[in-house]
Protein backbone atom coordinates (compact mmCIF):
# COMPACT_ATOMS: atom_id res chain seq x y z
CA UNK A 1 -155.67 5.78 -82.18
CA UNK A 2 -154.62 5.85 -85.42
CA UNK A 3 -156.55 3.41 -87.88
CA UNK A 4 -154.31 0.47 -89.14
CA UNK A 5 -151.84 0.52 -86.97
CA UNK A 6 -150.14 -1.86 -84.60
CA UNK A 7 -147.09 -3.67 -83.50
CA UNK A 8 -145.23 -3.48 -86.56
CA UNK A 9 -145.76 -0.26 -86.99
CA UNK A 10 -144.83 0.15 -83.21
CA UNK A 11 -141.39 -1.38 -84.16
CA UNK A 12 -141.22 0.45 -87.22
CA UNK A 13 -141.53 4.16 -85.97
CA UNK A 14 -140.77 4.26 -82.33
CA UNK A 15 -138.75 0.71 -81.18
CA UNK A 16 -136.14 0.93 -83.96
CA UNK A 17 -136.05 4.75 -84.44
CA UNK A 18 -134.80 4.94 -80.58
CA UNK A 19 -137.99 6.50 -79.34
CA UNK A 20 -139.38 4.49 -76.83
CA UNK A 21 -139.51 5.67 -73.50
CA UNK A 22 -139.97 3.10 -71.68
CA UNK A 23 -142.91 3.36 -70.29
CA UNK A 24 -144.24 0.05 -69.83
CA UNK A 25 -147.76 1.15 -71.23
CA UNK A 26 -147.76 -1.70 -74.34
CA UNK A 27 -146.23 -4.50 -71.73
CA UNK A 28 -148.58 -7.10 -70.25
CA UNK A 29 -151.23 -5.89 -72.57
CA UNK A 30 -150.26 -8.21 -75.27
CA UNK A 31 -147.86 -11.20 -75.36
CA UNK A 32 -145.83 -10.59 -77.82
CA UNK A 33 -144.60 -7.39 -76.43
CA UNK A 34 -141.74 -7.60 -73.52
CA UNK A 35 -139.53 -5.22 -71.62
CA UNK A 36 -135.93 -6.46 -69.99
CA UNK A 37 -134.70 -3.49 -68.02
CA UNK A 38 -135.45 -0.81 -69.99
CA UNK A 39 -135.41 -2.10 -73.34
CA UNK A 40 -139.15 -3.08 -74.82
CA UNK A 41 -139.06 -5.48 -77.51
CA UNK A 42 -141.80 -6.83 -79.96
CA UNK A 43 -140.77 -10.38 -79.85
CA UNK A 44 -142.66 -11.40 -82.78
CA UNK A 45 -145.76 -9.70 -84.86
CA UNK A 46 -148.97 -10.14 -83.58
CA UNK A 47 -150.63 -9.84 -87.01
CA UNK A 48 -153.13 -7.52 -85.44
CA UNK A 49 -153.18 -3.95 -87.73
CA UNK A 50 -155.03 -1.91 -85.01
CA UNK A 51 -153.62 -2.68 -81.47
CA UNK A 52 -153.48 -1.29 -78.19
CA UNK A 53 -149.96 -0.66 -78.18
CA UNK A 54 -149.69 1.45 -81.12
CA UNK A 55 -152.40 3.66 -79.83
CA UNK A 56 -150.92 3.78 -76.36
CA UNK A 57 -147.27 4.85 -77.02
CA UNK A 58 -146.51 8.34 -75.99
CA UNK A 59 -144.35 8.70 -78.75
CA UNK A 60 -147.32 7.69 -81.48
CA UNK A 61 -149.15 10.67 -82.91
CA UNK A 62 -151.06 12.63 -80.14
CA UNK A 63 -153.61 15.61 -80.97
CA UNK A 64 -152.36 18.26 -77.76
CA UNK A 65 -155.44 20.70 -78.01
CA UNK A 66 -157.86 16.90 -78.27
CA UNK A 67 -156.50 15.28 -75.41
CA UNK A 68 -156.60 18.44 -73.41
CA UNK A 69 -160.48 18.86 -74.19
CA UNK A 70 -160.40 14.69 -73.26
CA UNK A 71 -158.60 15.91 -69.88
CA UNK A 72 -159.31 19.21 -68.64
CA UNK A 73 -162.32 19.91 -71.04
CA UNK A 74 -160.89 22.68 -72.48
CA UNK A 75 -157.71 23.85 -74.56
CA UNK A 76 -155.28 25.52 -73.07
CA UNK A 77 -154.14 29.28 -73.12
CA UNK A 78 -150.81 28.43 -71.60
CA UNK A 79 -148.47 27.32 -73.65
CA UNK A 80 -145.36 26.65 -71.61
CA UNK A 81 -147.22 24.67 -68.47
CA UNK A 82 -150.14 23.58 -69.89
CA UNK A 83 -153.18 23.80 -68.42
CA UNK A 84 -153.52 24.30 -64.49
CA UNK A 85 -155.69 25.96 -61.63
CA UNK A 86 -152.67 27.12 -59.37
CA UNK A 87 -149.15 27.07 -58.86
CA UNK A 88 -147.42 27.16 -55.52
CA UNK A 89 -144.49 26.27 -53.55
CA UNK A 90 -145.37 23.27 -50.78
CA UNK A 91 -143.80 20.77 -48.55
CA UNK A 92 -144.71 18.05 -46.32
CA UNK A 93 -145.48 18.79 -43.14
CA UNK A 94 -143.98 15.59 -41.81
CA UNK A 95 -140.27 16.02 -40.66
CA UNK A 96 -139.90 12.55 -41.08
CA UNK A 97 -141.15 12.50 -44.66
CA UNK A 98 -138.78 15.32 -45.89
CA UNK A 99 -136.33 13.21 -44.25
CA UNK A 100 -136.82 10.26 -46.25
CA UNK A 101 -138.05 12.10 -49.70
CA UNK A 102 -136.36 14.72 -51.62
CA UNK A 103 -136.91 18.23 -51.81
CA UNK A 104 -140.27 19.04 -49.95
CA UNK A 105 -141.61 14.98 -49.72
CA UNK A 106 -144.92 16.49 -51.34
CA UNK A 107 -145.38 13.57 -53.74
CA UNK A 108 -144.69 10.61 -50.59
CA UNK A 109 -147.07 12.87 -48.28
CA UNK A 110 -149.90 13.31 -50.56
CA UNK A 111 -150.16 9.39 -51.75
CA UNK A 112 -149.81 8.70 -48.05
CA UNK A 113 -153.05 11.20 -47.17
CA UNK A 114 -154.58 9.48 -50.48
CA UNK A 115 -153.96 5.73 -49.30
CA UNK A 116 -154.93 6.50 -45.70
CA UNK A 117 -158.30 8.40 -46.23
CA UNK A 118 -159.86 5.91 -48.87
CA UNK A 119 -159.02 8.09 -52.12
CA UNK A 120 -157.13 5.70 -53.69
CA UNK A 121 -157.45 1.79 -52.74
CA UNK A 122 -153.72 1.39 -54.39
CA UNK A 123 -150.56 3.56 -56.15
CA UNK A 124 -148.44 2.20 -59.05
CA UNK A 125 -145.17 4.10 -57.72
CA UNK A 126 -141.37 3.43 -58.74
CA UNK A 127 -138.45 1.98 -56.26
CA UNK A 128 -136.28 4.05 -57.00
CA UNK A 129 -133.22 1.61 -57.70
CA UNK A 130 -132.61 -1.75 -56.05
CA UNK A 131 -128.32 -3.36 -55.63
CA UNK A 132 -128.15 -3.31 -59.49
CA UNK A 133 -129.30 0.06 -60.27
CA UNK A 134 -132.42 -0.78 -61.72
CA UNK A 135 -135.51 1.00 -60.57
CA UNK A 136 -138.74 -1.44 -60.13
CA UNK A 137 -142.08 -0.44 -60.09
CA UNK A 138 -144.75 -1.45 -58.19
CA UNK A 139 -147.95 -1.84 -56.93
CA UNK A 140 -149.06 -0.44 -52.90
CA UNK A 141 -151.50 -0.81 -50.65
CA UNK A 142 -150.57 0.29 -47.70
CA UNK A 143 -149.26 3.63 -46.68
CA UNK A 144 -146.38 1.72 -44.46
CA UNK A 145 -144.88 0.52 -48.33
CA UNK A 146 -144.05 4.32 -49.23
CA UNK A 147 -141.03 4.92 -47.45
CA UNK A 148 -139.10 2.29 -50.01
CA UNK A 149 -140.35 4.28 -53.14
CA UNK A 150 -139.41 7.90 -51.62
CA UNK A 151 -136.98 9.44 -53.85
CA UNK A 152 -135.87 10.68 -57.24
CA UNK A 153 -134.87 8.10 -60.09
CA UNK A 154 -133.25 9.09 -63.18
CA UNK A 155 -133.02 5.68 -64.97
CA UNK A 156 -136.32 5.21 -67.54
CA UNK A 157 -138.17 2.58 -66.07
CA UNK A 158 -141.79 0.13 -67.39
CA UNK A 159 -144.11 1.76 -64.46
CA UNK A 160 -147.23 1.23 -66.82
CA UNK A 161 -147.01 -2.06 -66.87
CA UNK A 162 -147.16 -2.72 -63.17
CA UNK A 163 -150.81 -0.77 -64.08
CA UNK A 164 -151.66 -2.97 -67.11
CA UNK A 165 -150.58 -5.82 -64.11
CA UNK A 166 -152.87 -4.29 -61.68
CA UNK A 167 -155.81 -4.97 -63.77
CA UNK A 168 -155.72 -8.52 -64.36
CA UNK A 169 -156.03 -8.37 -60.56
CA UNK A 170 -159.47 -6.47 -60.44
CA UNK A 171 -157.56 -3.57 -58.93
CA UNK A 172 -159.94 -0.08 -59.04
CA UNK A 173 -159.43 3.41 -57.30
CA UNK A 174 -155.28 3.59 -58.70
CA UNK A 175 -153.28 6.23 -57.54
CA UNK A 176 -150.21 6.79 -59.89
CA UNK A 177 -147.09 9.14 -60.12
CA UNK A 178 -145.34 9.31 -62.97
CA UNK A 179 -142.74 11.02 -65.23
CA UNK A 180 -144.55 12.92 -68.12
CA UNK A 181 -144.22 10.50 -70.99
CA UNK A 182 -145.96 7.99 -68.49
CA UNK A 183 -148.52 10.52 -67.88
CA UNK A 184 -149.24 10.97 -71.33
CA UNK A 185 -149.33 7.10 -72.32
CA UNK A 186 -151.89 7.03 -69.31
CA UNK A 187 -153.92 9.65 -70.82
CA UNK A 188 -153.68 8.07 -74.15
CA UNK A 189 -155.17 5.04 -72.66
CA UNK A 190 -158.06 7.04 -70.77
CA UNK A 191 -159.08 8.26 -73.94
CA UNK A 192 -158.85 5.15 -75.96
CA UNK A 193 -162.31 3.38 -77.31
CA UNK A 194 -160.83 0.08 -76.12
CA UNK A 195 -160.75 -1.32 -72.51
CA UNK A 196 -157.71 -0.47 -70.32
CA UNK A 197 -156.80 -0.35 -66.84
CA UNK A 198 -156.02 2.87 -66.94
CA UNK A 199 -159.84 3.68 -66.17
CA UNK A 200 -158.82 2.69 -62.73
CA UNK A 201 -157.02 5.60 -61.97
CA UNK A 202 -158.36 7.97 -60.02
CA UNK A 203 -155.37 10.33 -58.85
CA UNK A 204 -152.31 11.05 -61.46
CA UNK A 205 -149.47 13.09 -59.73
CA UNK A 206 -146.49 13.61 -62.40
CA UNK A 207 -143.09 14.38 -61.90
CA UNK A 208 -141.24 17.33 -63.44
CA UNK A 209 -138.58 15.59 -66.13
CA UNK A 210 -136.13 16.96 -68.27
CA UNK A 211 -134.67 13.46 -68.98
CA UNK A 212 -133.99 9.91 -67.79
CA UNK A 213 -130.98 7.98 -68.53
CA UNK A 214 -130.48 4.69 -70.33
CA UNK A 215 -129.53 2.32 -68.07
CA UNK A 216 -126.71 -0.06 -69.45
CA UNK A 217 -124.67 3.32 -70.23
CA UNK A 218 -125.62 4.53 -66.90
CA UNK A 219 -124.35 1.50 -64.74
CA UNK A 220 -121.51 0.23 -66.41
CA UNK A 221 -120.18 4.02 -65.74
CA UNK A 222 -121.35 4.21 -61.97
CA UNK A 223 -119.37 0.98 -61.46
CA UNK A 224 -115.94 2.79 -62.57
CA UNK A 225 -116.75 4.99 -59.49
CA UNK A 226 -118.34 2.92 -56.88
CA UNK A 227 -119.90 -0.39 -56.11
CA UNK A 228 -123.36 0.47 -56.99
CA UNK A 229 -124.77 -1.88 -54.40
CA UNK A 230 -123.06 0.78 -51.60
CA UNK A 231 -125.55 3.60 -53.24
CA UNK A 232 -127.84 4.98 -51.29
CA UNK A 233 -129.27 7.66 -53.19
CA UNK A 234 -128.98 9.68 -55.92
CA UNK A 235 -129.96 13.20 -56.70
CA UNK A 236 -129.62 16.42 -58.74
CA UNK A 237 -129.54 19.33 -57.23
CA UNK A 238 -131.64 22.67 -58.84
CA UNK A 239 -129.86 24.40 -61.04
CA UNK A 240 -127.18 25.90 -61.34
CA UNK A 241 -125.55 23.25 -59.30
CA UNK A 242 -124.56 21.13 -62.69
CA UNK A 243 -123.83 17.75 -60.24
CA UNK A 244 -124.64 14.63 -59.76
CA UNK A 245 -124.91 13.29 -56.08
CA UNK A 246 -124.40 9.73 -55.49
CA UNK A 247 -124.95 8.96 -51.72
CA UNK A 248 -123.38 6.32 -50.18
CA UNK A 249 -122.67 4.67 -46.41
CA UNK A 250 -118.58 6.11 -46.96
CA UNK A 251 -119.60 9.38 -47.97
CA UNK A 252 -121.28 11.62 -51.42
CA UNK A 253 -119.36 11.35 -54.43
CA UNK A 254 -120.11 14.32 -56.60
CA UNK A 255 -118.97 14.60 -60.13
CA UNK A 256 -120.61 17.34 -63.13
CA UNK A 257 -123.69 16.51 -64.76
CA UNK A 258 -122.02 16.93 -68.01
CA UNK A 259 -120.39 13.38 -67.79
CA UNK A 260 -123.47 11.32 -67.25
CA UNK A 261 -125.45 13.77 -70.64
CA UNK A 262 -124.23 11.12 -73.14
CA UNK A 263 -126.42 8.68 -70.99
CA UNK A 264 -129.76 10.34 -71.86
CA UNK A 265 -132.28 8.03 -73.72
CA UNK A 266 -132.56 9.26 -77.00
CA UNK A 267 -136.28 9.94 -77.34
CA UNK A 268 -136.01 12.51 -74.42
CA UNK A 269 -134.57 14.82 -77.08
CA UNK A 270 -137.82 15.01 -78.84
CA UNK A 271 -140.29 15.34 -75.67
CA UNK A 272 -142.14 18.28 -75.12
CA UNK A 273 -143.79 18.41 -71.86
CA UNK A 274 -141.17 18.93 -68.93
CA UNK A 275 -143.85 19.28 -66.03
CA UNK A 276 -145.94 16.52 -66.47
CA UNK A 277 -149.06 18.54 -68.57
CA UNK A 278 -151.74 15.76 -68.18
CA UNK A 279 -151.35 15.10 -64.59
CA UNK A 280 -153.92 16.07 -61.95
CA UNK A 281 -151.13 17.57 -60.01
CA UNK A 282 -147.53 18.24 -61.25
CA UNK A 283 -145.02 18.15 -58.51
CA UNK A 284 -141.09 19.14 -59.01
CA UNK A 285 -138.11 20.74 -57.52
CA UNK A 286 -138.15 24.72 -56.89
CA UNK A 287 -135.14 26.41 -58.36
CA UNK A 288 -132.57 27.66 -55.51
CA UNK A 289 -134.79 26.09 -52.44
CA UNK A 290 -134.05 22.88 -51.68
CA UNK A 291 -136.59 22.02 -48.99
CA UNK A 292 -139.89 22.94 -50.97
CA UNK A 293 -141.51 21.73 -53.82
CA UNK A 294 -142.86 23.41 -56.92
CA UNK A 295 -147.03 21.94 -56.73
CA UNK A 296 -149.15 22.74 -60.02
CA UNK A 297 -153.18 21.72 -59.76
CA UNK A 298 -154.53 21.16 -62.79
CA UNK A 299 -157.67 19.48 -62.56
CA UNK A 300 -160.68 19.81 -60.58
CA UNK A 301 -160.60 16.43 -58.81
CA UNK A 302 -156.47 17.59 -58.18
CA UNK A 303 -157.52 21.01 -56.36
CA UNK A 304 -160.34 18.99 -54.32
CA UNK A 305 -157.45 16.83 -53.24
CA UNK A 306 -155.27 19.09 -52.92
CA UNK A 307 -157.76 21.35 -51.19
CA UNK A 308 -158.61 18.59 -48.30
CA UNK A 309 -154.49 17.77 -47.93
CA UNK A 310 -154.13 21.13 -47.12
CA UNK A 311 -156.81 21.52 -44.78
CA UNK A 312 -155.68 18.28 -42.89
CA UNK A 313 -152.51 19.56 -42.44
CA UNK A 314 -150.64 17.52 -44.67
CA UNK A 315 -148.96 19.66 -46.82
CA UNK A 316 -147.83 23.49 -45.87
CA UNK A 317 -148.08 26.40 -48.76
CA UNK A 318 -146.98 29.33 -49.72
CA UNK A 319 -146.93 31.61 -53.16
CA UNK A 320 -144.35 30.61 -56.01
CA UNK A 321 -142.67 34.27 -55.93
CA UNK A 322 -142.82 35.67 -60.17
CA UNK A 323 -139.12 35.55 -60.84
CA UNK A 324 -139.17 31.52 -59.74
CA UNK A 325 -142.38 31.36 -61.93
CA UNK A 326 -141.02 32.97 -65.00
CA UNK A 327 -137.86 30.58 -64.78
CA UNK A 328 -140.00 27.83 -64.74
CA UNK A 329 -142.09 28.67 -67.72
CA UNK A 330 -138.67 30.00 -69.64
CA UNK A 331 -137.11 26.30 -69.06
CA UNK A 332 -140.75 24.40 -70.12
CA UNK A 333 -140.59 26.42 -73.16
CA UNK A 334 -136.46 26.03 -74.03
CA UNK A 335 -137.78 22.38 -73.73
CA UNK A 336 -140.38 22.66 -75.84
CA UNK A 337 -138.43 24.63 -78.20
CA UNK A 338 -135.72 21.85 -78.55
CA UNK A 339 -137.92 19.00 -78.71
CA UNK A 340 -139.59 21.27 -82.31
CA UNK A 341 -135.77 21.75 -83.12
CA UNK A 342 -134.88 18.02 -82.59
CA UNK A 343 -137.94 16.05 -84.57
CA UNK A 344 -137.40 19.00 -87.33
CA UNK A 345 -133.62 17.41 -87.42
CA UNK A 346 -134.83 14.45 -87.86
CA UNK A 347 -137.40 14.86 -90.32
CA UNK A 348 -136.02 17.44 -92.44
CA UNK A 349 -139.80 18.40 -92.56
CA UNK A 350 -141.21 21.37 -90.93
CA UNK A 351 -145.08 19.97 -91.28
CA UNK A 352 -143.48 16.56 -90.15
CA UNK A 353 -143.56 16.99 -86.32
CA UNK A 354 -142.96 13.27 -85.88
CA UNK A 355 -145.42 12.16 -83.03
CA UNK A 356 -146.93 15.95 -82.46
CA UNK A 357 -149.80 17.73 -83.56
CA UNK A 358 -149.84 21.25 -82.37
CA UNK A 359 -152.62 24.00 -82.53
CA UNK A 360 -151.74 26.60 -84.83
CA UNK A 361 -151.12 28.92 -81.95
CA UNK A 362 -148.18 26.56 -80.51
CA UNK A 363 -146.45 25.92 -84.12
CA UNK A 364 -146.58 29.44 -84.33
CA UNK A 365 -144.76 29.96 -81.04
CA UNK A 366 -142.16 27.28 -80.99
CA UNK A 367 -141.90 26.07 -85.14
């Protein structure tokens, strides 16, 4: 955290410049800070000139190569996944689960395992959209909850502060997925010299993310072509599909990806981590396969996890073949890439990297 900084400056460089994510990591932390939907607002100045909020953000300043030492203990050598153990392609074992979930149901099978077998005592997960659109987040216990938070979202949504809720409740052993801003904020907060509820959590699974949509934008246009209470799900399918999919009890609507773009928050232009770098394990979609999941283990406490899920028979496995692998680490570095292009844009400023500071080695491969 950044010395002399707080709310104000929180307002200052990320709320008015159109970079907040969303996150939820400065809400119910301070109350001066709220969030309606997905729009955070400082209500009024605290007065405070260090505060938790400032130093939380994912979009104030963040050493990479420090908070990977913080994480991982080490720097890392890749630098269009970040650093990780293994990847491979998985899937629920559970017809049922697949059923429910999308793509391979890894992520709703693995915080099932965790819940049932003690690993976790609770998950901060994300509904993925209730009658008006508007995913919730919230706080399990149970493995039985799951089923109603299986599924993709694409609307930015406050999950961190169902966590910063979770501790004024004495809650310990937190399980959380995430998208990769909200995996960074939670990092942030790990590594912070003040108290935080993220010290709770014990297992971080991130989502892959190349953007989330604002959601006024988003709605009012879903309601020119469908009641958005009849939705039943939404997804995207991997590339180089270029739809939308909007699921409903009369039948999928389809229409090109290209119509909801203008709907993309912002700040997602200047992010630079597609596959969630900070997480224990990374889960996304594998490109072509629609029934399998891309997994990425990244931590030692991930692979032991990982390691017993397998063994139990929750998950099934099999190697990521190159060509998929290459793809991956082409589009995690196009994003990277952008992001550079997009805060150099901004800033007119080629040592001005906004909220990023890079090693030498990754200004040198994406400045």
């Amino acid at each position: 955290m950044e010395a002399g900084k707080g709310s104000s400056d929180l307002e200052q460089e990320v709320l008015s410049q159109g970079l907040c994510t969303s996150c939820g990591a400065c809400v119910n932390i301070c109350p001066y800070i709220k969030v309606v939907k997905d729009k955070v607002a400082v209500i009024e100045p605290c007065g405070l000139t260090e505060g938790k909020c400032y130093g939380f953000c994912p979009r104030t300043p963040i050493d990479i190569a420090a908070l990977d030492r913080s994480v991982f203990g080490k720097t890392r050598s890749d630098y269009s996944l970040g650093p990780y153990i293994s990847i491979e392609m998985a899937q629920a074992k559970d017809s049922e689960i697949r059923c429910r979930a999308q793509y391979g149901g890894v992520v709703s099978a693995l915080m099932k395992y965790a819940l049932e077998t003690g690993e976790i005592s609770n998950a901060v997960l994300t509904k993925p959209f209730d009658s008006a659109m508007m995913p919730k987040s919230v706080l399990v216990e149970e493995s039985s909850q799951l089923q109603e938070c299986a599924g993709s979202n694409y609307i930015a949504s406050a999950t961190l502060a169902k966590l910063n809720e979770a501790a004024k409740q004495n809650k310990v052993s937190i399980g959380l997925v995430g998208i990769p801003c909200q995996v960074l904020a939670l990092r942030k907060m790990q590594a912070s010299k003040h108290e935080t509820s993220a010290r709770g959590v014990k297992l971080v699974i991130g989502l892959f993310c190349t953007w989330a949509l604002s959601y006024k934008g988003f709605y009012e246009f879903l309601k020119g072509k469908v009641d958005p209470s009849l939705i039943k799900r939404i997804d995207i399918p991997p590339p180089p599909a270029n739809i939308m999919v909007l699921e409903t009890a009369a039948g999928d609507i389809r229409f090109s990806l290209d119509e909801v773009r203008k709907f993309i928050k912002l700040t997602c232009s200047v992010c630079y981590d597609m596959t969630s770098e900070f997480a224990d394990i990374s889960v996304g979609m594998v490109e072509g396969i629609e029934d399998w999941n891309t997994l990425i283990v990244r931590t030692p406490a991930g692979k032991r996890f990982i390691d017993k899920a397998k063994k139990a028979g929750v998950i099934n496995t099999r190697p990521l073949e190159q060509t998929r692998l290459g793809h991956l680490k082409e589009a995690s570095s196009l994003k990277k890439k952008r992001a550079v292009d997009a805060i150099r844009k901004r800033t007119n400023d080629k040592s001005n990297l906004l909220y990023l500071r890079l090693s030498a080695q990754e200004k040198k491969k994406y400045l």
